[in-house]
N, C-alpha and C. Protein backbone atom coordinates (compact mmCIF):
# COMPACT_ATOMS: atom_id res chain seq x y z
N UNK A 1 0.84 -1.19 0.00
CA UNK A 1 0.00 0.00 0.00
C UNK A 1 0.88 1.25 0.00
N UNK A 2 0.39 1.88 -1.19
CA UNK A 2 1.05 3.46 -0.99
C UNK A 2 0.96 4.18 0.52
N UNK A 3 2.08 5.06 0.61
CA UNK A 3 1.90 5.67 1.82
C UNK A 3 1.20 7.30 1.05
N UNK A 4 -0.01 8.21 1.98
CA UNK A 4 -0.32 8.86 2.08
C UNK A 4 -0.49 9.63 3.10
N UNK A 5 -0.84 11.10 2.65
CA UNK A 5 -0.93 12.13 3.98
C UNK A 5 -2.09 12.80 3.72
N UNK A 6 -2.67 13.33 5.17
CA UNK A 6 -3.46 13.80 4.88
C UNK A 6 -3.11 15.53 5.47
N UNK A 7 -3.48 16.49 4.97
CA UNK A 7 -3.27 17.76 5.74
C UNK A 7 -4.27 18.58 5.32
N UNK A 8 -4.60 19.52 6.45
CA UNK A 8 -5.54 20.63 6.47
C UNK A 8 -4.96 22.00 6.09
N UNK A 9 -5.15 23.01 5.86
CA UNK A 9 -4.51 23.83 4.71
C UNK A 9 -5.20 24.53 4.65
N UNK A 10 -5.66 25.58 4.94
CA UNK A 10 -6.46 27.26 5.40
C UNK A 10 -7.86 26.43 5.65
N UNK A 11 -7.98 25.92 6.31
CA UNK A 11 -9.72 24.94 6.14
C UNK A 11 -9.73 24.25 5.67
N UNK A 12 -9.07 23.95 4.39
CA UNK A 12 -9.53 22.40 3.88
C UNK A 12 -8.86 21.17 3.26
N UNK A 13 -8.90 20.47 3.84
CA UNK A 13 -8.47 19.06 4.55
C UNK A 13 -8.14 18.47 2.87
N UNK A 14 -6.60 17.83 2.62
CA UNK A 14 -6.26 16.98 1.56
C UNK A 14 -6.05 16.19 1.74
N UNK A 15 -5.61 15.00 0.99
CA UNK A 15 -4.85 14.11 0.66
C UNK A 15 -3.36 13.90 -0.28
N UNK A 16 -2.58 13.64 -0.39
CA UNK A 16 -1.33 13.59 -1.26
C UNK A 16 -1.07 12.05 -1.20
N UNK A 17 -0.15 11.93 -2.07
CA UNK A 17 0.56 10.45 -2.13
C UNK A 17 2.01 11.13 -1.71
N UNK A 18 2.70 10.34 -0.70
CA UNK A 18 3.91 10.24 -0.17
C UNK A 18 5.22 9.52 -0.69
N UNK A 19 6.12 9.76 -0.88
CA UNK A 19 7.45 9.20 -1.08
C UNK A 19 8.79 9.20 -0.73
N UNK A 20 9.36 8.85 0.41
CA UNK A 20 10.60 9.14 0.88
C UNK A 20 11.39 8.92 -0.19
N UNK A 21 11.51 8.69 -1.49
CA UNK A 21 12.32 8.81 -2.45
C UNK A 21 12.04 10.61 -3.12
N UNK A 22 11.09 11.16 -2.94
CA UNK A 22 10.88 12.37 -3.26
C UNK A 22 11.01 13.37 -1.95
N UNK A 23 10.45 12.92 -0.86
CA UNK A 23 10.32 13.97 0.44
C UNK A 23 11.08 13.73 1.42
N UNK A 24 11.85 14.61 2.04
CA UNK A 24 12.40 13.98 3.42
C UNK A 24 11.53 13.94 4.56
N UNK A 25 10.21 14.48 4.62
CA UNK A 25 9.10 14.33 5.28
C UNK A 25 7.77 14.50 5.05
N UNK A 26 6.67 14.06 5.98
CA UNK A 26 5.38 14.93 5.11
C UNK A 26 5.09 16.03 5.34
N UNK A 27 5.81 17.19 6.22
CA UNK A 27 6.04 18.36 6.17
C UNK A 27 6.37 18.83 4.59
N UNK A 28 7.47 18.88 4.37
CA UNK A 28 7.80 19.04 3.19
C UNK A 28 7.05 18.43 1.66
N UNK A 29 6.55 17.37 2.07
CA UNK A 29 5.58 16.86 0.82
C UNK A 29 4.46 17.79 0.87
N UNK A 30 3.90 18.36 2.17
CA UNK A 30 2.76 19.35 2.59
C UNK A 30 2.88 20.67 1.81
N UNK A 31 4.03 21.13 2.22
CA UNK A 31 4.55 22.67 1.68
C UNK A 31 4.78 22.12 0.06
N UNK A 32 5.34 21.13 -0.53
CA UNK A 32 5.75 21.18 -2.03
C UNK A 32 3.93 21.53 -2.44
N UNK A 33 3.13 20.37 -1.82
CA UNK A 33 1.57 20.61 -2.55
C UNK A 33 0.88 21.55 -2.75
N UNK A 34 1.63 22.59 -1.94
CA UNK A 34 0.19 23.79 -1.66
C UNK A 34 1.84 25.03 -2.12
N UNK A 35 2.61 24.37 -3.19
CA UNK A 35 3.68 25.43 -3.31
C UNK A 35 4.51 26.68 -2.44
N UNK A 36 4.81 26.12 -1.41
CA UNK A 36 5.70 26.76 -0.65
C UNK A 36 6.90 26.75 -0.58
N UNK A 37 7.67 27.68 -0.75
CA UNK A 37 8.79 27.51 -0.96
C UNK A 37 9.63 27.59 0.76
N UNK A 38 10.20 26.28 0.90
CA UNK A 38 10.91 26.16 1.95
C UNK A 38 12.46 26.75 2.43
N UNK A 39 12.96 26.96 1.39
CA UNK A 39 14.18 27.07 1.61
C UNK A 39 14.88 28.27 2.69
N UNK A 40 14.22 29.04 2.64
CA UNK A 40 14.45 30.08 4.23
C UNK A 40 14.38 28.90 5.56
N UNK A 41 13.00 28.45 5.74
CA UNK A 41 12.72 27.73 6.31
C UNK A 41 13.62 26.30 6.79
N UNK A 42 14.22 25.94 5.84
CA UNK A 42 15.17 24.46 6.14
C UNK A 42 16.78 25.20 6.33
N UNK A 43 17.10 26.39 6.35
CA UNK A 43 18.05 26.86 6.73
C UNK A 43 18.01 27.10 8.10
N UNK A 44 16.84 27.91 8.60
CA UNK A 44 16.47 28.02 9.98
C UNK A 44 16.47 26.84 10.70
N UNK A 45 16.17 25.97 10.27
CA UNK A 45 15.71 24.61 10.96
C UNK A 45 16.95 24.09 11.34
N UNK A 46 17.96 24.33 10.30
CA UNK A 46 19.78 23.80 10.33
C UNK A 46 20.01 24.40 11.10
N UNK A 47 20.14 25.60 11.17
CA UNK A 47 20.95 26.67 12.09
C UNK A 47 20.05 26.36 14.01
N UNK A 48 19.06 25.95 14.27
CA UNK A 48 18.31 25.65 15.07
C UNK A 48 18.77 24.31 15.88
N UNK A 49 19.07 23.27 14.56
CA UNK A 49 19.77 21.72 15.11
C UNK A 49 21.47 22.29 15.42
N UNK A 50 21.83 22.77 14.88
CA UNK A 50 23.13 22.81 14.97
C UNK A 50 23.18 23.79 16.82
N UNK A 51 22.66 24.45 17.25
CA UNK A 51 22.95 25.61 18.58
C UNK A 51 22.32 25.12 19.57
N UNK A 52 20.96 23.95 19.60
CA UNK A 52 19.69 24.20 20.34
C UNK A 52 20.48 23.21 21.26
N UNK A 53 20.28 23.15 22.20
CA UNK A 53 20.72 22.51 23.47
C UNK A 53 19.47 21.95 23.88
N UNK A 54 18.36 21.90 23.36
CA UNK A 54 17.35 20.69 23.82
C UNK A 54 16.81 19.88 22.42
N UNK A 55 17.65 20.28 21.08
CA UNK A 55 17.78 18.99 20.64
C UNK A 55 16.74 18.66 19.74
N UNK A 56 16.33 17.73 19.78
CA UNK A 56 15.01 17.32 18.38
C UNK A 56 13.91 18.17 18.94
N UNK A 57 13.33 18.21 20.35
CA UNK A 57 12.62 18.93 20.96
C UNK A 57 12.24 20.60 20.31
N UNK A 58 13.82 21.39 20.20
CA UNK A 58 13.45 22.41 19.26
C UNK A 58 12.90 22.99 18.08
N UNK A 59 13.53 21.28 17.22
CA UNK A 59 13.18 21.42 15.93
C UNK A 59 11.80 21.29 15.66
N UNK A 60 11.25 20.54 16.15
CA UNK A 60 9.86 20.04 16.50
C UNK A 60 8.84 21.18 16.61
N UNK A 61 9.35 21.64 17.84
CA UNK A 61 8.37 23.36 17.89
C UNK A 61 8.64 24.10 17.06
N UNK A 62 9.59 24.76 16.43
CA UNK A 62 9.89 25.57 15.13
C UNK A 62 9.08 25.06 14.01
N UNK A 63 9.15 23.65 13.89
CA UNK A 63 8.52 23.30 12.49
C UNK A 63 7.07 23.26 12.77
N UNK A 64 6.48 23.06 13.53
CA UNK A 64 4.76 23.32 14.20
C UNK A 64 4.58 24.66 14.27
N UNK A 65 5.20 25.42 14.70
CA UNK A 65 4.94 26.86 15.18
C UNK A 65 4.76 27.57 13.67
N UNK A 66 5.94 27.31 12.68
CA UNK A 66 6.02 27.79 11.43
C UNK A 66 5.23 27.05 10.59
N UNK A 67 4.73 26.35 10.55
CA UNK A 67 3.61 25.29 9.50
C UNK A 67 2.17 26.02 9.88
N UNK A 68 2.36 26.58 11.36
CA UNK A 68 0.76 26.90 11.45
C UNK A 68 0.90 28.07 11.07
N UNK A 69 2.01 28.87 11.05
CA UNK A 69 2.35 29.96 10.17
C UNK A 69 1.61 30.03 8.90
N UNK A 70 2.40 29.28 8.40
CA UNK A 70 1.83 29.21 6.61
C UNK A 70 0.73 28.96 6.48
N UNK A 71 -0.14 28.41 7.57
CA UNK A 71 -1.73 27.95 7.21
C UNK A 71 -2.11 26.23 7.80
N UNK A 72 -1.04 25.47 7.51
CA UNK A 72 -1.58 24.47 7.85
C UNK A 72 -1.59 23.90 9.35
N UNK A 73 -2.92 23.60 9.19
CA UNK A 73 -3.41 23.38 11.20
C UNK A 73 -2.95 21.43 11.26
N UNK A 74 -2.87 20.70 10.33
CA UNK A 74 -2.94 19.31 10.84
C UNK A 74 -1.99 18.69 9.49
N UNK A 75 -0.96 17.78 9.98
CA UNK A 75 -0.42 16.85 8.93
C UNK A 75 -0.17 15.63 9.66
N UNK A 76 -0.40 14.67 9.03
CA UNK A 76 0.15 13.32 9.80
C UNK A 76 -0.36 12.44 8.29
N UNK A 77 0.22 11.29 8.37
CA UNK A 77 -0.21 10.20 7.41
C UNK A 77 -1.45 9.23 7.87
N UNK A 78 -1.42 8.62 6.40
CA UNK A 78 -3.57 8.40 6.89
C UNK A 78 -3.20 7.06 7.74
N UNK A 79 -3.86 6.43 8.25
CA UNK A 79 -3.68 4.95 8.74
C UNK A 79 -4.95 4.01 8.18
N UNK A 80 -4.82 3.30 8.31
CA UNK A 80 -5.95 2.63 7.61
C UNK A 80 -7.68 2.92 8.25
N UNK A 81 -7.30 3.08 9.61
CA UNK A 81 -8.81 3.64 10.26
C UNK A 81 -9.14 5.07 10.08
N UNK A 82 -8.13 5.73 8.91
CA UNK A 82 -8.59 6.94 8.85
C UNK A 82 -9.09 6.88 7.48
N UNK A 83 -9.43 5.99 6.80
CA UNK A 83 -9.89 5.71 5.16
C UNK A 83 -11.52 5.61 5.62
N UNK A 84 -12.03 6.07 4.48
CA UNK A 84 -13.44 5.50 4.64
C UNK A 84 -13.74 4.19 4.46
N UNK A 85 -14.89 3.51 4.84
CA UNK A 85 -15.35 1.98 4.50
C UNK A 85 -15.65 2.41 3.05
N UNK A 86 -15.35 0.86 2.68
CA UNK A 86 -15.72 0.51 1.14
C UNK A 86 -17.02 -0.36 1.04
C-alpha cells in the first residue's frame, strides 16, 4: 500500500501520495503541494539543530509553530482507520 498524507490547509483538509524517495518528510511533501517555498525555512531549521541545546525537541516546535504559520493546522499520514469503509 502506498503511503499517504493527509493535511488541512487554510480549512480544507487533503490528501497527497507520499514518497521518501521524493520527500524527506510529510512536512515538506505538505509545503511542495500547496507550493511553498521552503528554503528560508530548512536553513532556519539547520541553524536551530546545529545551537539548540534541547535537541530534536526544538526542531519540532519551530517546524509546528512555522507550519501553522503558513496555514496548515494538521499533517500526519492516513492509517488505515482513517480511510473510509468501502
Amino acid at each position: 500500500m502506498a503511503r499517504q498524507v493527509i493535511y488541512t490547509f487554510k480549512g480544507e483538509t487533503k490528501t497527497i501520495a507520499f514518497s521518501y524517495d521524493k520527500h524527506h518528510d510529510l512536512y515538506e511533501a505538505a509545503a511542495e503541494a500547496e507550493g511553498i517555498d521552503l528554503t528560508n525555512f530548512l536553513k532556519m531549521e539547520a541553524q536551530i539543530a546545529m545551537t539548540s541545546k534541547k535537541g530534536a525537541k526544538a526542531e519540532r516546535d519551530f517546524r509546528r509553530t512555522e507550519f501553522a504559520r503558513f496555514g496548515f493546522t494538521s499533517i500526519k499520514f492516513v492509517r488505515e482507520d482513517d480511510e473510509p469503509a468501502k
